[in-house]
N, C-alpha and C. Protein backbone atom coordinates (compact mmCIF):
# COMPACT_ATOMS: atom_id res chain seq x y z
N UNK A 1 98.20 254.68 243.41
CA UNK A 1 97.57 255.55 242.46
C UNK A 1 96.41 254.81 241.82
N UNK A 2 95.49 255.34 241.74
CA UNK A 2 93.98 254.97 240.98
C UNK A 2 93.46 255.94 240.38
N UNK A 3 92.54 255.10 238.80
CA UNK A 3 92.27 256.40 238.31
C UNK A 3 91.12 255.80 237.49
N UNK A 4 89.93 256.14 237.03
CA UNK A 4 89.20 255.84 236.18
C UNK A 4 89.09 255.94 234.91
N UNK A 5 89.08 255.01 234.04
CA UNK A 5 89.44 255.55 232.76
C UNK A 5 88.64 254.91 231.64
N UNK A 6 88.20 256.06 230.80
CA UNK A 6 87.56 255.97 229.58
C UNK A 6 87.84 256.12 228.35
N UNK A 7 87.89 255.06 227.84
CA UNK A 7 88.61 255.13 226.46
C UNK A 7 87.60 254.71 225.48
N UNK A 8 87.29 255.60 224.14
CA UNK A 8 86.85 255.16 222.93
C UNK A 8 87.72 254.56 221.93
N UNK A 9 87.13 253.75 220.86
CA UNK A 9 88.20 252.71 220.34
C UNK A 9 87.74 253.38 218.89
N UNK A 10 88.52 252.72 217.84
CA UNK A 10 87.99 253.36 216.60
C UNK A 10 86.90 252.20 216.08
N UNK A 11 87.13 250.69 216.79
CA UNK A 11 86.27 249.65 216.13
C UNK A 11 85.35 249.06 217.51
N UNK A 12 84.29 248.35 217.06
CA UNK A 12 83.91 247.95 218.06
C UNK A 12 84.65 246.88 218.94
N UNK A 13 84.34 246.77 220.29
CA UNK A 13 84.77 246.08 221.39
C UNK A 13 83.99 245.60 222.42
N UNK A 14 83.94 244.31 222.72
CA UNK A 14 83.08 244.44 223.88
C UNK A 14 83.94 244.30 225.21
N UNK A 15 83.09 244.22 226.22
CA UNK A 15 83.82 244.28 227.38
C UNK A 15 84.08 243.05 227.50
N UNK A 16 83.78 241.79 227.09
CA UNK A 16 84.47 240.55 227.66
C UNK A 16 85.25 240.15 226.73
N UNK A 17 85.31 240.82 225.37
CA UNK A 17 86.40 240.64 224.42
C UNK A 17 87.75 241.40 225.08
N UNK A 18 87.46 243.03 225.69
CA UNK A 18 88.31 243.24 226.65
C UNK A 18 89.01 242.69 227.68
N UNK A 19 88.01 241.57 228.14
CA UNK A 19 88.66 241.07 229.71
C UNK A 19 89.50 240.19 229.12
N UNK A 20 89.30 239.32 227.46
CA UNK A 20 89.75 238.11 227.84
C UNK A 20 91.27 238.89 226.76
N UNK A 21 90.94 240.21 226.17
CA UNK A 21 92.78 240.18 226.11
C UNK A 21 93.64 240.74 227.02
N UNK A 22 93.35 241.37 228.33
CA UNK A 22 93.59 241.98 229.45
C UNK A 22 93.94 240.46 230.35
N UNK A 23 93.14 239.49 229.92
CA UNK A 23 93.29 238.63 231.47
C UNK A 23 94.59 238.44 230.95
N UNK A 24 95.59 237.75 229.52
CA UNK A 24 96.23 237.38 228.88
C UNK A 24 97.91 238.69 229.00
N UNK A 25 97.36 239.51 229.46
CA UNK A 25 98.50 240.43 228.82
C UNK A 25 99.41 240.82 230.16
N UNK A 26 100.76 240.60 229.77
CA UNK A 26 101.70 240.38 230.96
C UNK A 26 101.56 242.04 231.59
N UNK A 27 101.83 241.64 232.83
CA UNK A 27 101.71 243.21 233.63
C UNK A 27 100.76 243.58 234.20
N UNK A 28 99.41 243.04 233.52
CA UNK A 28 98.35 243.25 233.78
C UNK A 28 97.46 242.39 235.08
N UNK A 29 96.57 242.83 236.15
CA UNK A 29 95.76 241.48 236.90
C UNK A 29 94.86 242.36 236.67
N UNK A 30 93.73 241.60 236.24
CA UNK A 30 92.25 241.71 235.83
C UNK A 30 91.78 241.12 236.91
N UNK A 31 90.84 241.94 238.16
CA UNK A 31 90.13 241.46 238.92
C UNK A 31 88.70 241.93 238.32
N UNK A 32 87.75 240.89 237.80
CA UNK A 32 86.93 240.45 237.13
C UNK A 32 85.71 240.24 238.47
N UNK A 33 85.39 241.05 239.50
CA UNK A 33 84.33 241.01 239.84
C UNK A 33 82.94 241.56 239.41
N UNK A 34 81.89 240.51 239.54
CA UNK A 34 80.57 240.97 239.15
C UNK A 34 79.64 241.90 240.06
N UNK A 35 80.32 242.80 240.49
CA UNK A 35 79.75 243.68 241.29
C UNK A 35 80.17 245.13 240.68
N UNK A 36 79.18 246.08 241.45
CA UNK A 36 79.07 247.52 241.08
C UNK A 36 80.25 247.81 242.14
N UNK A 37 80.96 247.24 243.42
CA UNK A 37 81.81 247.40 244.53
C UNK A 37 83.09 246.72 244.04
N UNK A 38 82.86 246.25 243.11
CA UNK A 38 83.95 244.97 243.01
C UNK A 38 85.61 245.73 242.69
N UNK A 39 86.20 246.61 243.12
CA UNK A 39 87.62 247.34 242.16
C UNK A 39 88.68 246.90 243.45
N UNK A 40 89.64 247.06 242.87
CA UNK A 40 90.82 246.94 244.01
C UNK A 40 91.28 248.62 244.35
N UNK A 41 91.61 248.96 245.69
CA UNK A 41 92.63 249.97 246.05
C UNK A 41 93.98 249.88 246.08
N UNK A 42 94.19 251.06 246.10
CA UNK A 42 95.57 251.60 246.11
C UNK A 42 96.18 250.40 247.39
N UNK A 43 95.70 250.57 248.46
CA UNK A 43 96.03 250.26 249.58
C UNK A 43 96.12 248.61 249.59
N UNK A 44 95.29 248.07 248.52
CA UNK A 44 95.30 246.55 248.75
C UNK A 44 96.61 246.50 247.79
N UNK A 45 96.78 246.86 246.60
CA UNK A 45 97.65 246.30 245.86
C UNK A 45 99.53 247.20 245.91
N UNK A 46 99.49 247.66 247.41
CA UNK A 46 101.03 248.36 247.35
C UNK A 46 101.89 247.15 247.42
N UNK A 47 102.67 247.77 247.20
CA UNK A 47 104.25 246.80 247.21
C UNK A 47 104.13 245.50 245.74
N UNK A 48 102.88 245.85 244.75
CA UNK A 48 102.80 245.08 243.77
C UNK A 48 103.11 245.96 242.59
N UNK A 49 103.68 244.93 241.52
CA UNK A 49 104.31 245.55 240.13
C UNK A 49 103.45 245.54 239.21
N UNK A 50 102.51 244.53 239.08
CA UNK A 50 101.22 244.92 238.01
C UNK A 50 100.35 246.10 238.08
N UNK A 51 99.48 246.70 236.74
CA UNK A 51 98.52 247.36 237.02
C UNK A 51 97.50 246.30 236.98
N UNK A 52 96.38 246.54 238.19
CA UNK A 52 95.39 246.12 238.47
C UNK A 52 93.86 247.06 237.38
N UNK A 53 93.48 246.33 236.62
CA UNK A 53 92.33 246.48 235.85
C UNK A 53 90.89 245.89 236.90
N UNK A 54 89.74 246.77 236.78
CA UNK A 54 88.94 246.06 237.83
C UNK A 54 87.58 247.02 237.42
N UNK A 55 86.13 246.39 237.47
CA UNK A 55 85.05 247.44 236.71
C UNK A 55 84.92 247.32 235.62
N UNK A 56 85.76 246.74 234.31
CA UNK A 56 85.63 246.80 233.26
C UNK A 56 84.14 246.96 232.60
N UNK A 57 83.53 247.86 231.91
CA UNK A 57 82.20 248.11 231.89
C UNK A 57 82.68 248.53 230.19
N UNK A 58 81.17 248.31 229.31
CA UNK A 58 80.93 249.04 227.94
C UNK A 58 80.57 250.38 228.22
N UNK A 59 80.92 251.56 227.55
CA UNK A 59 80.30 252.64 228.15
C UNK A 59 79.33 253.19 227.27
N UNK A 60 78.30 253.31 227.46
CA UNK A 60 77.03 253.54 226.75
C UNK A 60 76.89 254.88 226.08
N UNK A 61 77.88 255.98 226.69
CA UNK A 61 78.03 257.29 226.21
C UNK A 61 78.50 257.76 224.51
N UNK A 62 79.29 256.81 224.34
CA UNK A 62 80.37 256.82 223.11
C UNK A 62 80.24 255.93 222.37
N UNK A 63 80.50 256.04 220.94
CA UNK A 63 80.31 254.56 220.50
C UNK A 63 81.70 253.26 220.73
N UNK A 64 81.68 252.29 220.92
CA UNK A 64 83.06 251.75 221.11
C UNK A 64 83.93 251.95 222.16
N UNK A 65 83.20 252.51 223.27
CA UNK A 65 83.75 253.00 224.16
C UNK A 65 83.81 251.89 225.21
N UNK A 66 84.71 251.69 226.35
CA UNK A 66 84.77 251.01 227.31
C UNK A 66 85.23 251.99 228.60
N UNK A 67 84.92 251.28 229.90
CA UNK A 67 85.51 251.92 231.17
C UNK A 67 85.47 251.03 232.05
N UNK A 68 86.95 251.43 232.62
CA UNK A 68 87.38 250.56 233.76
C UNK A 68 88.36 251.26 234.96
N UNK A 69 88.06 250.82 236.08
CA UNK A 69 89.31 251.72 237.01
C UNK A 69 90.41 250.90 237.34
N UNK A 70 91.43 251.56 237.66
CA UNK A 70 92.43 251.18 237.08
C UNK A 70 93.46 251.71 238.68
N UNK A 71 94.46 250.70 239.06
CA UNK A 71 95.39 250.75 240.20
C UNK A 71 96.69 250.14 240.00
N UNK A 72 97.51 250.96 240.63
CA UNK A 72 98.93 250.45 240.88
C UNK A 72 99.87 251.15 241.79
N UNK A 73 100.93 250.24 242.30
CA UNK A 73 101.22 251.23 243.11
C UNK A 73 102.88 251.86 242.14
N UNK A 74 102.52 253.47 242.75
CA UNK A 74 103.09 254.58 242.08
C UNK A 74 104.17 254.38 241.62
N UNK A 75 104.87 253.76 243.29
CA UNK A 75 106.43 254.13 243.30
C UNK A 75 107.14 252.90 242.83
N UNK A 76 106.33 251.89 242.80
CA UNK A 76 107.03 250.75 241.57
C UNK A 76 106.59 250.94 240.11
N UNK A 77 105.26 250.95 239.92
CA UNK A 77 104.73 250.89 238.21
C UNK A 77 105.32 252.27 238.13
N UNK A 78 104.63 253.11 238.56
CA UNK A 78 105.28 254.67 238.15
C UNK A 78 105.93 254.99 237.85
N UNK A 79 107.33 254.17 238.32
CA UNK A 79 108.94 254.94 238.48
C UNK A 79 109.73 254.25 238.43
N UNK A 80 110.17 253.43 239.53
CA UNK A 80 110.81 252.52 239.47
C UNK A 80 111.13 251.50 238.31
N UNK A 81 110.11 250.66 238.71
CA UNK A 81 109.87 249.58 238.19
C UNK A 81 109.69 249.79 236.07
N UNK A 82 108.88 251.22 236.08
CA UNK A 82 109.20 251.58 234.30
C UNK A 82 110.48 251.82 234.31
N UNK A 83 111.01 252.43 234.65
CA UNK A 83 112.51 253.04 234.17
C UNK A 83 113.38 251.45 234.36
N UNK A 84 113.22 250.52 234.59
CA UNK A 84 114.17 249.43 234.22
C UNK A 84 113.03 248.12 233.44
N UNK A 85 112.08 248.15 233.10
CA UNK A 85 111.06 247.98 231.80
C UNK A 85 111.78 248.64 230.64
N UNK A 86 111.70 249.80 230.25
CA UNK A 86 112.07 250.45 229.42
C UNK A 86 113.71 250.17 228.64
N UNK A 87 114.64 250.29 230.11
CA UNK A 87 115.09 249.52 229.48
C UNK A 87 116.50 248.18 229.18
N UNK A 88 115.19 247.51 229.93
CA UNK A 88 115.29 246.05 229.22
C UNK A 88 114.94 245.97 228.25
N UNK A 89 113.65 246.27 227.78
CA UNK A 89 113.21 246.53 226.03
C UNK A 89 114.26 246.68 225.20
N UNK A 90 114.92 248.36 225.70
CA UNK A 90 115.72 248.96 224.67
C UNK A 90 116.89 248.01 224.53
N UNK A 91 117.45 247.38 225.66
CA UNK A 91 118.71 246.62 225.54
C UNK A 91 118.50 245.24 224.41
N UNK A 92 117.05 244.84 224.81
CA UNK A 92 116.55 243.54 223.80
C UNK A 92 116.55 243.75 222.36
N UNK A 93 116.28 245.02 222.62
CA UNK A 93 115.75 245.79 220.59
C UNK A 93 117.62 245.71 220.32
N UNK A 94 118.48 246.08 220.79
CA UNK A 94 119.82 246.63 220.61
C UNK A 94 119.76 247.92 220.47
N UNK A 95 118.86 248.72 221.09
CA UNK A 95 118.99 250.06 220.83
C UNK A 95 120.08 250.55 222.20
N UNK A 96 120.35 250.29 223.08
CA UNK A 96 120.93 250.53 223.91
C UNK A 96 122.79 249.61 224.07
């Protein structure tokens, strides 16, 4: 699954203030190429549990806005792999 996504923030952000709390944040792989080609597919990253961040761009439309496309594969991040995320959380909190 891939999807492009644009998000406005309420404060400012830049995009390499973005990359560098994205490179940091578990779950996440930030492929940080300097190209207009540079994103990962669906097809490169199956059978992996991270979402892949890739494109990260300021978006000039909005104020505070950023965009980046965005991959993972479905049937682990999607489904699988959340529904025993979730909860492990809940078991850690003691809610479960």
């Amino acid at each position: 699954h891939a999807e492009m996504v644009n998000v406005e923030f309420e404060n400012d952000i830049s995009a390499e203030d973005a990359k560098r709390i994205l490179a940091k944040a578990p779950g996440i792989t930030l492929i940080d190429l300097e190209s207009d080609m540079g994103y990962v597919t669906p097809a490169e990253i199956a059978g992996e549990d991270d979402v892949f961040i890739s494109r990260l761009r300021e978006d000039p439309s909005v104020e505070s806005g950023l965009n980046f496309w965005c991959a993972a594969d479905n049937l682990r991040k999607g489904a699988a792999l959340n529904a025993v995320q979730i909860a492990e959380y809940l078991v850690s909190k003691g809610l479960l």
